[in-house]
C-alpha atoms as a PDB file:
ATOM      1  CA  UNK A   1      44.240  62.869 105.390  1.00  0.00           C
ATOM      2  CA  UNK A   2      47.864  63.192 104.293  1.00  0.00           C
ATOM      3  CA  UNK A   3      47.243  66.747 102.657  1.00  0.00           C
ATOM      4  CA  UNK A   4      45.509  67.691 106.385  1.00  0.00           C
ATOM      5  CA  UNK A   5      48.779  66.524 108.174  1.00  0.00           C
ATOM      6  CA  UNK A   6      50.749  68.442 105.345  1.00  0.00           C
ATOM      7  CA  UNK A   7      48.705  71.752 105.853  1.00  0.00           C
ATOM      8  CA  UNK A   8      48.761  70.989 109.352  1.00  0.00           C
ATOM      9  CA  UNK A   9      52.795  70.569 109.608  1.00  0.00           C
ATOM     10  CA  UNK A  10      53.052  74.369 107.102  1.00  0.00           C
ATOM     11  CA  UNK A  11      50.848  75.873 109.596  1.00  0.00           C
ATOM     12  CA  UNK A  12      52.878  74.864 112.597  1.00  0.00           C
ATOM     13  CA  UNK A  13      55.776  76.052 110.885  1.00  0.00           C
ATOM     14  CA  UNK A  14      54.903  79.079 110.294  1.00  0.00           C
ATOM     15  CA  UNK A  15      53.279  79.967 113.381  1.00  0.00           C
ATOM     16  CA  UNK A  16      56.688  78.725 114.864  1.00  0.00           C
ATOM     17  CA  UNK A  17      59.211  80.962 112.229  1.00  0.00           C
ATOM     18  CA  UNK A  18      56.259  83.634 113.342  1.00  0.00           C
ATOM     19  CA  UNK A  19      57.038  83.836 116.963  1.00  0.00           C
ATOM     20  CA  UNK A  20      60.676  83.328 116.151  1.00  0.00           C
ATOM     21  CA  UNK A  21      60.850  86.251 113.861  1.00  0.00           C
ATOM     22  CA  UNK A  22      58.479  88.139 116.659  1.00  0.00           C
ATOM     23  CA  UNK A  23      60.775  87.163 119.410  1.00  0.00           C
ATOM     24  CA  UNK A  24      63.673  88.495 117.760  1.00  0.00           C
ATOM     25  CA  UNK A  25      62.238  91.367 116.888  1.00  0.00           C
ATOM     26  CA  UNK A  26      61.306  92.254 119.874  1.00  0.00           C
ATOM     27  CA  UNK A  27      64.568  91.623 121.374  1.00  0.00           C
ATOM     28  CA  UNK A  28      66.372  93.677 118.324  1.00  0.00           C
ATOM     29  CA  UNK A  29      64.072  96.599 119.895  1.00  0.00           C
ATOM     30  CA  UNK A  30      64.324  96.437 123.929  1.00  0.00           C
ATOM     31  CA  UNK A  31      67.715  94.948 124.447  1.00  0.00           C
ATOM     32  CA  UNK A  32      70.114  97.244 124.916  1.00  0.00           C
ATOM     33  CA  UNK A  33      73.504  96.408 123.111  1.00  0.00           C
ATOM     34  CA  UNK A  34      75.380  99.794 123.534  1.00  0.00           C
ATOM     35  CA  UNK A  35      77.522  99.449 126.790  1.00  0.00           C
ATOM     36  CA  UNK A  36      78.808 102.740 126.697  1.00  0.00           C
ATOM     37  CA  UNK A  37      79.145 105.558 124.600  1.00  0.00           C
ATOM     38  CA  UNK A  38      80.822 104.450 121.273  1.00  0.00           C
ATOM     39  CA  UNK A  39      80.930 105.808 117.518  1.00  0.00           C
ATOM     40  CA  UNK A  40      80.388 103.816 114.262  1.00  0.00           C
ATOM     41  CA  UNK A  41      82.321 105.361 111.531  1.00  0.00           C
ATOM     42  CA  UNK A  42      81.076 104.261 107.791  1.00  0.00           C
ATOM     43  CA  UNK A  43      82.942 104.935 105.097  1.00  0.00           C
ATOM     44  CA  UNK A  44      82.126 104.937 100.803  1.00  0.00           C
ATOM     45  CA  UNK A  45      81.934 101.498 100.232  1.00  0.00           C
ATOM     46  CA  UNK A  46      81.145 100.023 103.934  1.00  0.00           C
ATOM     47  CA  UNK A  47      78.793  97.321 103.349  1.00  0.00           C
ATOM     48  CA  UNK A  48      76.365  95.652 106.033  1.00  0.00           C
ATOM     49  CA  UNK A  49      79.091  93.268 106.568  1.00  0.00           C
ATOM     50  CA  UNK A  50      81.866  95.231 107.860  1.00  0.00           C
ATOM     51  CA  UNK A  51      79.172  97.655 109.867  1.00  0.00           C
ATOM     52  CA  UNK A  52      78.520  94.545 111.733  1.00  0.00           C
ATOM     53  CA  UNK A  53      82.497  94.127 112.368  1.00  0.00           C
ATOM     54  CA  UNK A  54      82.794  97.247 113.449  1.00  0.00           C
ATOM     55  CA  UNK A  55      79.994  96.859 115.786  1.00  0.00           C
ATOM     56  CA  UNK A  56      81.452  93.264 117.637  1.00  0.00           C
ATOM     57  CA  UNK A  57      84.227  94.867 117.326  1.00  0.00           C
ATOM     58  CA  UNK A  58      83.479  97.334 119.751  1.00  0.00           C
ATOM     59  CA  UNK A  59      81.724  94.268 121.568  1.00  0.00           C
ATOM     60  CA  UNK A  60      78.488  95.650 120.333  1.00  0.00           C
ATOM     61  CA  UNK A  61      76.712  92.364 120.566  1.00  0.00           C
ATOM     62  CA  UNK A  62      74.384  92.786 117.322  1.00  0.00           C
ATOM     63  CA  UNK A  63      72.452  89.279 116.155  1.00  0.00           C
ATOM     64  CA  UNK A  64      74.138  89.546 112.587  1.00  0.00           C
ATOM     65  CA  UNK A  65      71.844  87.119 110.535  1.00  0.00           C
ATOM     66  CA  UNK A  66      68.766  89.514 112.292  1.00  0.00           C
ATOM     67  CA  UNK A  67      70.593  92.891 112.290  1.00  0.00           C
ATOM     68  CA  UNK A  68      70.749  91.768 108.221  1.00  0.00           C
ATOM     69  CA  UNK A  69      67.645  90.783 107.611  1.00  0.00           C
ATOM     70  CA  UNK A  70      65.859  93.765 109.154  1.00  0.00           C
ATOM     71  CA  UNK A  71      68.173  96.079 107.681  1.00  0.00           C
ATOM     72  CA  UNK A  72      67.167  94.548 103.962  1.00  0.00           C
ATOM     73  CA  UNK A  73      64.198  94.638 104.985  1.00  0.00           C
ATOM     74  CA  UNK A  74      63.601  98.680 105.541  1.00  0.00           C
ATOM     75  CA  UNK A  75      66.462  98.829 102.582  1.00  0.00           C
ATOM     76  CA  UNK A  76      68.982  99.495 104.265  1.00  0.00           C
ATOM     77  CA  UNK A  77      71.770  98.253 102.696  1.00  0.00           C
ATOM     78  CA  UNK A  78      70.988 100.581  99.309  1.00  0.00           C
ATOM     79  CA  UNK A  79      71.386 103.552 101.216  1.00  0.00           C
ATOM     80  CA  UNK A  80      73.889 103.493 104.402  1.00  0.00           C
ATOM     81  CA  UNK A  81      74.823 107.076 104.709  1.00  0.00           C
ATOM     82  CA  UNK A  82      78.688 107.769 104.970  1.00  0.00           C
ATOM     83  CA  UNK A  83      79.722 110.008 108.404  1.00  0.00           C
ATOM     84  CA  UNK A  84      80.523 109.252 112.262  1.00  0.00           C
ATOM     85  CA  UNK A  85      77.654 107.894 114.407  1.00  0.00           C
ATOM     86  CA  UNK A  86      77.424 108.322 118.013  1.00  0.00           C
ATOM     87  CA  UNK A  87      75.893 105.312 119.843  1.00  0.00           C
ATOM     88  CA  UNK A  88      73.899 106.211 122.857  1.00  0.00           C
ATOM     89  CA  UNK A  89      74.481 103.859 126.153  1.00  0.00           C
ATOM     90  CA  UNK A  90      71.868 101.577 126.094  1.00  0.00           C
ATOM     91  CA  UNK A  91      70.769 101.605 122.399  1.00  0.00           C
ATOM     92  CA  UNK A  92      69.014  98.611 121.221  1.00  0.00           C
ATOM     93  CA  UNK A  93      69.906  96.976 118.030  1.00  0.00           C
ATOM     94  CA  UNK A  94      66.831  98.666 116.445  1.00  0.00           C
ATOM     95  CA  UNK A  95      67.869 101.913 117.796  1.00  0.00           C
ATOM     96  CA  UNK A  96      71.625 101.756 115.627  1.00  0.00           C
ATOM     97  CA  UNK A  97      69.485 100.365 112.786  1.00  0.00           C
ATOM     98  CA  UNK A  98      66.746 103.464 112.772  1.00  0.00           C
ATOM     99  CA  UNK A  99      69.834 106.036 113.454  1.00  0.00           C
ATOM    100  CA  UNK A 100      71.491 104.628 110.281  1.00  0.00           C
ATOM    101  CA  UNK A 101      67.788 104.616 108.145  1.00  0.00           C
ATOM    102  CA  UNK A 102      67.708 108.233 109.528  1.00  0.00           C
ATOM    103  CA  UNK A 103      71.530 108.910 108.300  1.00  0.00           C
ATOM    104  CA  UNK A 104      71.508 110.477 111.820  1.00  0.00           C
ATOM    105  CA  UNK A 105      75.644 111.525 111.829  1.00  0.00           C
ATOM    106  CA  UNK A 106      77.334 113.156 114.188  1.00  0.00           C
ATOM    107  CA  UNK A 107      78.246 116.988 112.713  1.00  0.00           C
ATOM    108  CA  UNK A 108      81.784 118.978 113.445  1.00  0.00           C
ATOM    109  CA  UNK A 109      82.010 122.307 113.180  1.00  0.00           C
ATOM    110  CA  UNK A 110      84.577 125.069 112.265  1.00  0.00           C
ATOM    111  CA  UNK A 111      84.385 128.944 113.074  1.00  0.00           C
ATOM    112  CA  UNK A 112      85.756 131.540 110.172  1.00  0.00           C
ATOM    113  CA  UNK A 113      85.650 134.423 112.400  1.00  0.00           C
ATOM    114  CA  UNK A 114      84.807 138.254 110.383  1.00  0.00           C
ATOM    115  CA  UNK A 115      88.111 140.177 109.638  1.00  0.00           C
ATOM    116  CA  UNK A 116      90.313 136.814 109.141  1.00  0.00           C
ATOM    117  CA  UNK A 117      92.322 136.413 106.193  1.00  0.00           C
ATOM    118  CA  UNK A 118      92.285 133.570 103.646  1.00  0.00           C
ATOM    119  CA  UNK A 119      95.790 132.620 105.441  1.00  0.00           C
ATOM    120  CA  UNK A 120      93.998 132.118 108.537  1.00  0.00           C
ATOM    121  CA  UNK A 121      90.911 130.255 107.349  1.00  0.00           C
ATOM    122  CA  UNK A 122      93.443 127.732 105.088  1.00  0.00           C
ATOM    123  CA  UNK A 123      95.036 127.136 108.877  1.00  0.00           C
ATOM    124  CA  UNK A 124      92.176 126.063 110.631  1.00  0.00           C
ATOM    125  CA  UNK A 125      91.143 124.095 108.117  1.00  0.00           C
ATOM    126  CA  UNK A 126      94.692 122.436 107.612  1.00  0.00           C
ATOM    127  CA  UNK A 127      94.721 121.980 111.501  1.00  0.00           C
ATOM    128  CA  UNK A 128      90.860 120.349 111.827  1.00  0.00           C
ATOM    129  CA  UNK A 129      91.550 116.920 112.059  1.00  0.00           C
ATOM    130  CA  UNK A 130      87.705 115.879 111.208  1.00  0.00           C
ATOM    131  CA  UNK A 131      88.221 116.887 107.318  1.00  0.00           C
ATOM    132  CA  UNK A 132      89.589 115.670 104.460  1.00  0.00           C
ATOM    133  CA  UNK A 133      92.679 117.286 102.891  1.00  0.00           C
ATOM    134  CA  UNK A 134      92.858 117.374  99.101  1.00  0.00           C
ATOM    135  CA  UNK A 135      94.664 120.880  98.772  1.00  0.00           C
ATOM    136  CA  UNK A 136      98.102 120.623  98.511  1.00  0.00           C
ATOM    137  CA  UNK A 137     100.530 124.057  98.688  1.00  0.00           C
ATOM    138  CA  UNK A 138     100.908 123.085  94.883  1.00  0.00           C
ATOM    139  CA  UNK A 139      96.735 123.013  94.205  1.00  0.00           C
ATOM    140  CA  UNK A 140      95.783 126.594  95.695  1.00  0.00           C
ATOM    141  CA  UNK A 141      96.296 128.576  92.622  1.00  0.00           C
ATOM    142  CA  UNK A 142      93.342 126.672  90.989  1.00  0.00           C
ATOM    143  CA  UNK A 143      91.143 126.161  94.118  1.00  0.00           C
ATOM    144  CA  UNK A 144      89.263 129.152  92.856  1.00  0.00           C
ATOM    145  CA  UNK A 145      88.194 127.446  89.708  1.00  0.00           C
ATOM    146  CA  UNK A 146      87.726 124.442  91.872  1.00  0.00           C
ATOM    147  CA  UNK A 147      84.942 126.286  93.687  1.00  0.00           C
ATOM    148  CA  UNK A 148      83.188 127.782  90.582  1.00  0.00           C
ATOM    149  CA  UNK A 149      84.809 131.413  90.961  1.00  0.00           C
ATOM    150  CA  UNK A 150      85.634 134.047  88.521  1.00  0.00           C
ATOM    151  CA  UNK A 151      88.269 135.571  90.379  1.00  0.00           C
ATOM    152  CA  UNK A 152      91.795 134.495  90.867  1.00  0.00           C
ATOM    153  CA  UNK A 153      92.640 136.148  94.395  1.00  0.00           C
ATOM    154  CA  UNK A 154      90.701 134.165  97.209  1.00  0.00           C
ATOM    155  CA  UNK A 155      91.023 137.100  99.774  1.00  0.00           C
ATOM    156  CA  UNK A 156      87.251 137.800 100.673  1.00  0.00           C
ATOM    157  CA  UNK A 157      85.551 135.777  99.142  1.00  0.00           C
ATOM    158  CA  UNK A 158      84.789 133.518 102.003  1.00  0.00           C
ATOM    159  CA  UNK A 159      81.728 133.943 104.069  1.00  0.00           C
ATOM    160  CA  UNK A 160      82.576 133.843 107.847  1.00  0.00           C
ATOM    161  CA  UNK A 161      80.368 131.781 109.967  1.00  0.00           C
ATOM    162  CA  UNK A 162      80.595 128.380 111.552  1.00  0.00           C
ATOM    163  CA  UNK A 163      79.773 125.493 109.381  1.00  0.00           C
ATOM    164  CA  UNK A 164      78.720 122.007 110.671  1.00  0.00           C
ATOM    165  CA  UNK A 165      80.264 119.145 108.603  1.00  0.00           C
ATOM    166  CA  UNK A 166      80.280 115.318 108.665  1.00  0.00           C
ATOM    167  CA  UNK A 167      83.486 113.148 109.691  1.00  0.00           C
ATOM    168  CA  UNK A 168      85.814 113.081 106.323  1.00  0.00           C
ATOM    169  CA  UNK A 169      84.072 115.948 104.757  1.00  0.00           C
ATOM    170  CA  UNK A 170      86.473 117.577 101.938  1.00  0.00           C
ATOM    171  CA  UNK A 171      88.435 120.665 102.662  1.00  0.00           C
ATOM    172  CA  UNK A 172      86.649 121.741  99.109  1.00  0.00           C
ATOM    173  CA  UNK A 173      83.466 121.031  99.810  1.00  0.00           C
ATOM    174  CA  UNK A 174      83.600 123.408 102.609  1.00  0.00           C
ATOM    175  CA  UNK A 175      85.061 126.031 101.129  1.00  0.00           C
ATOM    176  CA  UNK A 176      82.960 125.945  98.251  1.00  0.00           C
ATOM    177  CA  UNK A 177      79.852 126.488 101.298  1.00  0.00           C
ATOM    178  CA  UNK A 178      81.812 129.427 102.633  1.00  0.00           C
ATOM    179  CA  UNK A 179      82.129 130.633  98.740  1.00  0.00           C
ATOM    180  CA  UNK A 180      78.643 130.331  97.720  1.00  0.00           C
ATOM    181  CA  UNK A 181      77.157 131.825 100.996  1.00  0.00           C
ATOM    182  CA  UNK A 182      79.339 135.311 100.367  1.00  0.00           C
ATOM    183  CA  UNK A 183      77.972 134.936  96.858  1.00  0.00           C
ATOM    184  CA  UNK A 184      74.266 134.222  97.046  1.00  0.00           C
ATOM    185  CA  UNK A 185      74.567 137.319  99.956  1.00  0.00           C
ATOM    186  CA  UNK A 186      76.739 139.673  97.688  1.00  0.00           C
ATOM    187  CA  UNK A 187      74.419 139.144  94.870  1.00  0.00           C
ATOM    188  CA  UNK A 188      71.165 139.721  97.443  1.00  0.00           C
ATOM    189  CA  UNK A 189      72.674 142.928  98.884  1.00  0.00           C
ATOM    190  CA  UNK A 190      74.268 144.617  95.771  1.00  0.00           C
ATOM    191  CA  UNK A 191      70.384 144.604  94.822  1.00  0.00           C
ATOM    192  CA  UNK A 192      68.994 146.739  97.445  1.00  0.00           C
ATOM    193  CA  UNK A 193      72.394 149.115  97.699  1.00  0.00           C
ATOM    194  CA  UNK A 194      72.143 152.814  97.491  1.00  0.00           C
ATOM    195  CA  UNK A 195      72.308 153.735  94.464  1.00  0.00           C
ATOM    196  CA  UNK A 196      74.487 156.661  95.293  1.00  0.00           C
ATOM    197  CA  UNK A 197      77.343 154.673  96.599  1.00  0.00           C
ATOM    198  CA  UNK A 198      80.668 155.061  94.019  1.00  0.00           C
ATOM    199  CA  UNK A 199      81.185 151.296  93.377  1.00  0.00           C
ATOM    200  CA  UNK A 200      80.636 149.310  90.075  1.00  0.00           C
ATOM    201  CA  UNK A 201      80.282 145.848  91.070  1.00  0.00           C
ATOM    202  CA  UNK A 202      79.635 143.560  94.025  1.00  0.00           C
ATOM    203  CA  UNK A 203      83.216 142.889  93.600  1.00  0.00           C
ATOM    204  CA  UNK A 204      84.467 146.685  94.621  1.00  0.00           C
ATOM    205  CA  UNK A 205      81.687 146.036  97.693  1.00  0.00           C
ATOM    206  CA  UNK A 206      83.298 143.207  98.827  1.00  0.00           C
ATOM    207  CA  UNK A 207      86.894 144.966  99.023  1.00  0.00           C
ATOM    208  CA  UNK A 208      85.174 148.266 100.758  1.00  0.00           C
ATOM    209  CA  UNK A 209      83.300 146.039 103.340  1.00  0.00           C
ATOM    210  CA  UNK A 210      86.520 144.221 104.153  1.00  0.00           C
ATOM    211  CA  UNK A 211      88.465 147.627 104.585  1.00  0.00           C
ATOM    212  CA  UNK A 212      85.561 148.426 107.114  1.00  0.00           C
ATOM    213  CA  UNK A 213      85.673 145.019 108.895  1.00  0.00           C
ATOM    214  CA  UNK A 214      89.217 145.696 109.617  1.00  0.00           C
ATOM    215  CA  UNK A 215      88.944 149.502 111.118  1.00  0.00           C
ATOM    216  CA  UNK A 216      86.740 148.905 113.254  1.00  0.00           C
ATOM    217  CA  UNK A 217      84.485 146.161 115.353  1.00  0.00           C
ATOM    218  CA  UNK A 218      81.888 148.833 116.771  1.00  0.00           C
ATOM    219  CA  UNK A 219      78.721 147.936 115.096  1.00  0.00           C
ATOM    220  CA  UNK A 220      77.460 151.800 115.385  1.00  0.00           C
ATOM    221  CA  UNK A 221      80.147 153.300 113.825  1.00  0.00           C
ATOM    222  CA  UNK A 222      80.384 150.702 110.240  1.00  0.00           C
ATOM    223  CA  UNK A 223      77.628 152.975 108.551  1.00  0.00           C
ATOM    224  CA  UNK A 224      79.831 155.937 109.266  1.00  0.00           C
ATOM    225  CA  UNK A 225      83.449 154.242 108.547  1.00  0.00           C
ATOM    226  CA  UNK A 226      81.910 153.562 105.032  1.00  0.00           C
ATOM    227  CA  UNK A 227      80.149 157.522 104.711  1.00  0.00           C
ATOM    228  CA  UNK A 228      84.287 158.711 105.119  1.00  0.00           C
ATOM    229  CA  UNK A 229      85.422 156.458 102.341  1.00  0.00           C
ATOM    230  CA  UNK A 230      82.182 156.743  99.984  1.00  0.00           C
ATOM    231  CA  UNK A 231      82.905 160.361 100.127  1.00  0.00           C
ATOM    232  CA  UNK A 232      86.845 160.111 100.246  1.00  0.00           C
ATOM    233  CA  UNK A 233      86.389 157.912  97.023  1.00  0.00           C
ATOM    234  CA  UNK A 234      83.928 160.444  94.832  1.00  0.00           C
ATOM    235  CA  UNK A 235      86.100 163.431  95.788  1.00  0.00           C
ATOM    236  CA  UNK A 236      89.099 161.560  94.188  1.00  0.00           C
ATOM    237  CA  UNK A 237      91.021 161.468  97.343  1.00  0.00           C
ATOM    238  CA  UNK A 238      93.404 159.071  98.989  1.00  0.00           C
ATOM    239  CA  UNK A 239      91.516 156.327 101.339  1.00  0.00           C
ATOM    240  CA  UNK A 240      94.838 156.566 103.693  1.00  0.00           C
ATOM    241  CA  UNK A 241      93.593 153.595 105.889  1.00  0.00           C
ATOM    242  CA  UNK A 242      96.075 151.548 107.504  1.00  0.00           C
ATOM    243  CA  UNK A 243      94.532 148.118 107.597  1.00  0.00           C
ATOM    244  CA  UNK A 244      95.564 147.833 103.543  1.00  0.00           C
ATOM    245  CA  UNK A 245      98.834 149.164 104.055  1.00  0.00           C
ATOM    246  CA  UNK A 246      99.647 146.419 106.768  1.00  0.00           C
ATOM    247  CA  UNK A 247      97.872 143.793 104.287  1.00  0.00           C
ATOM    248  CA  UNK A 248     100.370 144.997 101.353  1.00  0.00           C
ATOM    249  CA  UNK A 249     103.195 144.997 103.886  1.00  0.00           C
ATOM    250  CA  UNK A 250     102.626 140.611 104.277  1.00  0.00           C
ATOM    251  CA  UNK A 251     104.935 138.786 106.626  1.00  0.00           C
ATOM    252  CA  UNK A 252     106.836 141.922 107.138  1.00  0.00           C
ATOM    253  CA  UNK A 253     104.481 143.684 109.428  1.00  0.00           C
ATOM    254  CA  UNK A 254     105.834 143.243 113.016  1.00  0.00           C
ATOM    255  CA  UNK A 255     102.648 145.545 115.508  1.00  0.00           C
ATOM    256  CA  UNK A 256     103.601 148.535 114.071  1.00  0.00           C
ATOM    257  CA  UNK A 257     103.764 151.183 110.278  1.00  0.00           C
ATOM    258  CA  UNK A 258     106.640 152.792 110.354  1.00  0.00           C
ATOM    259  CA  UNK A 259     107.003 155.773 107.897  1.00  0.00           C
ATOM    260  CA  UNK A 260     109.075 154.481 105.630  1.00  0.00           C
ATOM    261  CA  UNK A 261     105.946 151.798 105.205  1.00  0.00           C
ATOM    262  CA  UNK A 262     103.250 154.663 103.941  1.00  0.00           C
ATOM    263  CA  UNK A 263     105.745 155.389 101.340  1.00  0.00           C
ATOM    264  CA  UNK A 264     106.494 151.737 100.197  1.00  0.00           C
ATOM    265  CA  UNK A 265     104.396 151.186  97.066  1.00  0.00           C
ATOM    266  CA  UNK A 266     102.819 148.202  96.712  1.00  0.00           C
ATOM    267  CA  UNK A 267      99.365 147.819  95.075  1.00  0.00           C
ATOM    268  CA  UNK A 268      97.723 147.635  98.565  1.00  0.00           C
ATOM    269  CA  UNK A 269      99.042 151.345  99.707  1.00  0.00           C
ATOM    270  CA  UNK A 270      96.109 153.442  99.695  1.00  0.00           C
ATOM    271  CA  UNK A 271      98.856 156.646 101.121  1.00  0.00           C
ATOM    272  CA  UNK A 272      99.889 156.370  97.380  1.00  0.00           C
ATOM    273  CA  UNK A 273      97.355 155.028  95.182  1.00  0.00           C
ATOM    274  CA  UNK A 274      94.086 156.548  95.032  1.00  0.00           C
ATOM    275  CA  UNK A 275      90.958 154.455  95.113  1.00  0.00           C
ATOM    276  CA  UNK A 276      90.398 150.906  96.823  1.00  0.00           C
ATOM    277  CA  UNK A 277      92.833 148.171  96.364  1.00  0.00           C
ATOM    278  CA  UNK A 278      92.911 145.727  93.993  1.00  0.00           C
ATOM    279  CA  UNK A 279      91.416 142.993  96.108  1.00  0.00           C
ATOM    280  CA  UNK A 280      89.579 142.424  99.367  1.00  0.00           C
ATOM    281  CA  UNK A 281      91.838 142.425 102.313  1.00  0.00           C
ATOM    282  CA  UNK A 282      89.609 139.966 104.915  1.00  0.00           C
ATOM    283  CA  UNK A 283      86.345 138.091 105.134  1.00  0.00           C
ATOM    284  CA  UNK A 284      84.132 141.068 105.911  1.00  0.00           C
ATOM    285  CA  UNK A 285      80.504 139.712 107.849  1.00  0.00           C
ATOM    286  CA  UNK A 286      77.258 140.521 106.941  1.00  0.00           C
ATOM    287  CA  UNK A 287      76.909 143.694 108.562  1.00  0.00           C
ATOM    288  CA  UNK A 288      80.291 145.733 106.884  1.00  0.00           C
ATOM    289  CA  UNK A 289      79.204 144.648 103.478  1.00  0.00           C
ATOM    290  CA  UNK A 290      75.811 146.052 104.316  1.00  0.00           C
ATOM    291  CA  UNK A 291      77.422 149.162 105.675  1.00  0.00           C
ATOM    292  CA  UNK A 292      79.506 149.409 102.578  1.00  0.00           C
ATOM    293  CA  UNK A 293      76.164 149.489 100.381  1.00  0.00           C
ATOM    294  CA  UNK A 294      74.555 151.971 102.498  1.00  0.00           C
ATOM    295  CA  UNK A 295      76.759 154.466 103.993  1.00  0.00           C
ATOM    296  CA  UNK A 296      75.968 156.778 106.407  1.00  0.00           C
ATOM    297  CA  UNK A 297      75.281 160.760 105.311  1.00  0.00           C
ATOM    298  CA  UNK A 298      77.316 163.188 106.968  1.00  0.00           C
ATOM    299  CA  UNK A 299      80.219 165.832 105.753  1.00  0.00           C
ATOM    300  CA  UNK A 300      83.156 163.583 107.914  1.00  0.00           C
ATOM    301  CA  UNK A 301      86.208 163.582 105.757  1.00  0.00           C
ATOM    302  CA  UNK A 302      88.459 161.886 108.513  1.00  0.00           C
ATOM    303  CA  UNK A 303      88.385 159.554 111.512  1.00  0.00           C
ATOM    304  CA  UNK A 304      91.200 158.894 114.004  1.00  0.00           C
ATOM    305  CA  UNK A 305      90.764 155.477 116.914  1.00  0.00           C
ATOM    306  CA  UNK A 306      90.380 157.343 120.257  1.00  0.00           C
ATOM    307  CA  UNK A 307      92.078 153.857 121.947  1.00  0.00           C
ATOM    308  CA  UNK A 308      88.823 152.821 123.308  1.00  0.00           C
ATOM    309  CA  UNK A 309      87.616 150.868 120.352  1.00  0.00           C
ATOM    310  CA  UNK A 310      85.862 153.891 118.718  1.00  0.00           C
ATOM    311  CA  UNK A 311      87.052 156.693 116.243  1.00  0.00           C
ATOM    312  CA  UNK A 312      86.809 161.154 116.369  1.00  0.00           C
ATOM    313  CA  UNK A 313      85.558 161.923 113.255  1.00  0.00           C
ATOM    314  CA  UNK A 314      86.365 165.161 111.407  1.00  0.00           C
ATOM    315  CA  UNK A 315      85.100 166.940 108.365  1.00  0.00           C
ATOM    316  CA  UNK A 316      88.617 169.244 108.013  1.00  0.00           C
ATOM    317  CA  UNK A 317      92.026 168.514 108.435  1.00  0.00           C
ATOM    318  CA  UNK A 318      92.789 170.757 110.783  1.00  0.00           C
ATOM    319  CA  UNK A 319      90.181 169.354 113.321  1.00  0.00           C
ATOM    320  CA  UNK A 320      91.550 165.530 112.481  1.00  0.00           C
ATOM    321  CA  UNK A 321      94.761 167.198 113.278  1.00  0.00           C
ATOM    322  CA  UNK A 322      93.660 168.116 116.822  1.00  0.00           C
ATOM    323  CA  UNK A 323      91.419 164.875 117.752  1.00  0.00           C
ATOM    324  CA  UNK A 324      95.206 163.042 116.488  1.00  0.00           C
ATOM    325  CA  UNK A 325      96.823 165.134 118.846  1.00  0.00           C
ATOM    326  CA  UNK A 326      94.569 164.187 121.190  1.00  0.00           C
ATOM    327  CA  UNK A 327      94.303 160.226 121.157  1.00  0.00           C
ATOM    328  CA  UNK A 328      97.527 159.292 119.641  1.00  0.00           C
ATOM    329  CA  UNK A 329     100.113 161.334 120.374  1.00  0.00           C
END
């Protein structure tokens, strides 16, 4: 009799934690707890604890013994995901739990446009409030090393695209993304280059492709841009583009090349020193390093900008001369 009453009394208990648990569950599921649109923002080393803080905190009205106990039981707590999560109006409970199984984090993004410098790109990242800075003015001479490069200089080296990121990302995990994207696309496209075309390394394709990238932004005329300096450069002759000069020329170039700056030598005049510079001069995109691999055929020695975002090309001087006199002057 007594062990009837005892199995009874467990039964009755059960059933009743049963419906308990049930009826909690089913509120943590329908009933909304997200007034309005908020954000939970987990950091390393957030714990269940101080997610739930955050949450009343924002007068998120989360059950905490329930919000716990369902979280260890899907595991939770061994893998909350670090990043900014937007909470919908009118999430449930069981909504902000399944967006934080899901590691469901709200992603930022930055734009490196084609033809910026490594100046430029340093700037916007600086100014992005939604990253972490580690790289101090003191660190950039190593942040090369720091993003598993061979090469000192960054200029070029840094695909341009947008990239999406989460809250608190590093400054140098993003540019080491930028880095291995103009790597892995270098490496890809140095393979299936002409094998005419007078460079020696996906290095010396880089700095061609950024010369290009910077004379022009017509997407016909790239191809034949790079046949000029392919030819230019097996003939032995002087590049002469302008976009290097005014990259040697730094802070000091106001709009406009004087005279006096074709005949200042620094390592970036190609008016002095024959063949390309010693680094890249801009992030060139996709397309100008392609160009630079496969140049166009043709006898065009020379090109002049006809001031409608296009260039006269010329295979003598004498007709550059004229197509000079006729757009610039």
């Amino acid at each position: 009799m007594i062990r009837s009453i005892v199995a009874f009394t467990s039964l009755m208990v059960l059933s009743l934690l049963f419906i308990w648990g049930g009826m909690h569950y089913h509120i943590l599921q329908k009933k909304p707890v997200v007034t309005s649109l908020s954000t939970l923002d987990i950091k390393k080393g957030d714990t269940l604890d101080s997610v739930i803080r955050q949450l009343k905190a924002q007068h998120i009205a989360v059950n905490s013994l329930w919000f716990k106990l369902f979280a260890y039981w899907t595991h939770l707590d061994r893998m909350l995901k670090v990043g900014e999560y937007v909470l919908n109006k009118g999430a449930t409970a069981g909504d902000i739990l399944a967006q934080l199984k899901q590691g469901k984090t709200r992603q930022y993004s930055i734009t490196f446009p084609e033809g910026w410098s490594f100046k430029q790109v340093l700037q916007a990242i600086h100014e992005n409030p939604n990253l972490q800075h580690t790289l101090s003015g003191t660190e950039l001479a190593g942040v090369m090393e720091k993003v598993g490069s061979d090469q000192s200089h960054p200029e070029g080296l840094f695909f341009p695209d947008t990239y999406y990121f989460e809250k608190n990302s590093t400054d140098l995990e993003l540019l080491k993304r930028a880095h291995d994207k103009m790597q892995q696309l270098l490496a890809s496209e140095w393979e299936k280059r002409d094998k005419q075309v007078p460079l020696d390394s996906p290095y010396q394709a880089l700095i061609l492709a950024s010369i290009i990238e910077k004379e022009t932004a017509a997407a016909a005329e790239r191809k034949t841009i790079a046949g000029v300096f392919s030819r230019r450069l097996k003939k032995g002759m002087l590049l002469q583009t302008d976009p290097t000069v005014i990259y040697g020329m730094g802070d000091d170039y106001q709009g406009n090349i004087r005279r006096s700056d074709l005949r200042e030598p620094t390592p970036y005049n190609t008016y002095l020193n024959k063949g390309l510079p010693p680094t890249p001069i801009a992030m060139p995109g996709k397309a100008a390093i392609v160009a630079a691999l496969h140049p166009a055929d043709g006898d065009a020695l020379f090109f002049v900008a006809r001031g409608n975002g296009l260039h006269a090309f010329s295979a003598t001087y004498s007709t550059h001369e004229k197509y000079v006199e006729l757009y610039q002057r």
